[in-house]
Protein backbone atom coordinates (compact mmCIF):
# COMPACT_ATOMS: atom_id res chain seq x y z
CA UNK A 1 25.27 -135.11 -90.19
CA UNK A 2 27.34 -132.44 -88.18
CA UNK A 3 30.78 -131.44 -89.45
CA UNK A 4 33.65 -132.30 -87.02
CA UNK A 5 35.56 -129.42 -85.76
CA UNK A 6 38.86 -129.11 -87.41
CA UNK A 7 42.54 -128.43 -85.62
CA UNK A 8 43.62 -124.98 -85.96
CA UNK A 9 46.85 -124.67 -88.28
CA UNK A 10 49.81 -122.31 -87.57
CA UNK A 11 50.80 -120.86 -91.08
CA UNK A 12 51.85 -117.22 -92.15
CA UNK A 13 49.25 -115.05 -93.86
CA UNK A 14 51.29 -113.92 -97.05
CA UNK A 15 49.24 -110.64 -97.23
CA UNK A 16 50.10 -109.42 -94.10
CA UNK A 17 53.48 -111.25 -93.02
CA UNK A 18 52.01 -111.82 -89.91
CA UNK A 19 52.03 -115.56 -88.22
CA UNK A 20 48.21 -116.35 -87.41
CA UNK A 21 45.96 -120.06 -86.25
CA UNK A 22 43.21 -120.77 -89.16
CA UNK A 23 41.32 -123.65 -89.93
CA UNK A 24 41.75 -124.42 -94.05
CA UNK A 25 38.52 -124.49 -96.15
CA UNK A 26 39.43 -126.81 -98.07
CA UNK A 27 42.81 -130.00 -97.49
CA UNK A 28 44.12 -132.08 -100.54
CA UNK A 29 47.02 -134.06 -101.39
CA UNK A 30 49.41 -132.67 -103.97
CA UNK A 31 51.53 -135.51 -105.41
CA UNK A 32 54.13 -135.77 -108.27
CA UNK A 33 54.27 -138.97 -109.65
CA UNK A 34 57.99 -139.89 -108.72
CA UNK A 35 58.36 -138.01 -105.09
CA UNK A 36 56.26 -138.15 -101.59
CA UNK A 37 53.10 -135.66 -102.04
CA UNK A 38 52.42 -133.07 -99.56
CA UNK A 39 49.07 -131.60 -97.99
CA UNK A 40 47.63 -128.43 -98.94
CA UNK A 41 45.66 -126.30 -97.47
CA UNK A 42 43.59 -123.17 -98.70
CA UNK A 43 43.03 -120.43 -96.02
CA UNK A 44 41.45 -117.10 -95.98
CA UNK A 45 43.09 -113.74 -94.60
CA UNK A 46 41.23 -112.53 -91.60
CA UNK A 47 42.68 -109.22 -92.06
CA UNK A 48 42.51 -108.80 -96.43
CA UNK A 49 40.05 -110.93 -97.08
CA UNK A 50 42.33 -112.36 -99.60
CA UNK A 51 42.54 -116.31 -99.81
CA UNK A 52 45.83 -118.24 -99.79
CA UNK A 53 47.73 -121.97 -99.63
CA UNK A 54 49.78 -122.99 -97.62
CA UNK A 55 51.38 -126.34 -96.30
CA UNK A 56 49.60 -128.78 -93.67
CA UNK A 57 50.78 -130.95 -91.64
CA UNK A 58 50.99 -134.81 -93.56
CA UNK A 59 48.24 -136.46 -90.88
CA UNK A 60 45.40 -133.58 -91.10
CA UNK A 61 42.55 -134.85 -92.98
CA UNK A 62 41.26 -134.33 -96.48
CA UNK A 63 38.66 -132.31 -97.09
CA UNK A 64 36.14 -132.03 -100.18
């Protein structure tokens, strides 16, 4: 089966400050149990190397 292409994501790279497009590795849902959850999305710096979350928009998909 061949993996769809996911959107591109604006977030800032923590490691370098800099605002960059990256597709997450990996989406889930973060929910407390008395407020709305969010999405969250794990990314890795294209400059460091280093990996890093940060918030997705509430209709990307989930990802395993």
């Amino acid at each position: 089966m061949a993996q769809k292409k996911l959107p591109a994501v604006k977030v800032k790279d923590p490691t370098t400050g800099k605002e960059v497009e990256l597709v997450p590795l990996k989406v889930w849902q973060l929910s407390p149990r008395t407020r709305k959850g969010v999405k969250i999305g794990l990314f890795k710096s294209p400059e460091t190397g280093k990996y890093f979350r940060a918030k997705v928009p509430d209709d990307y998909p989930v990802t395993k």
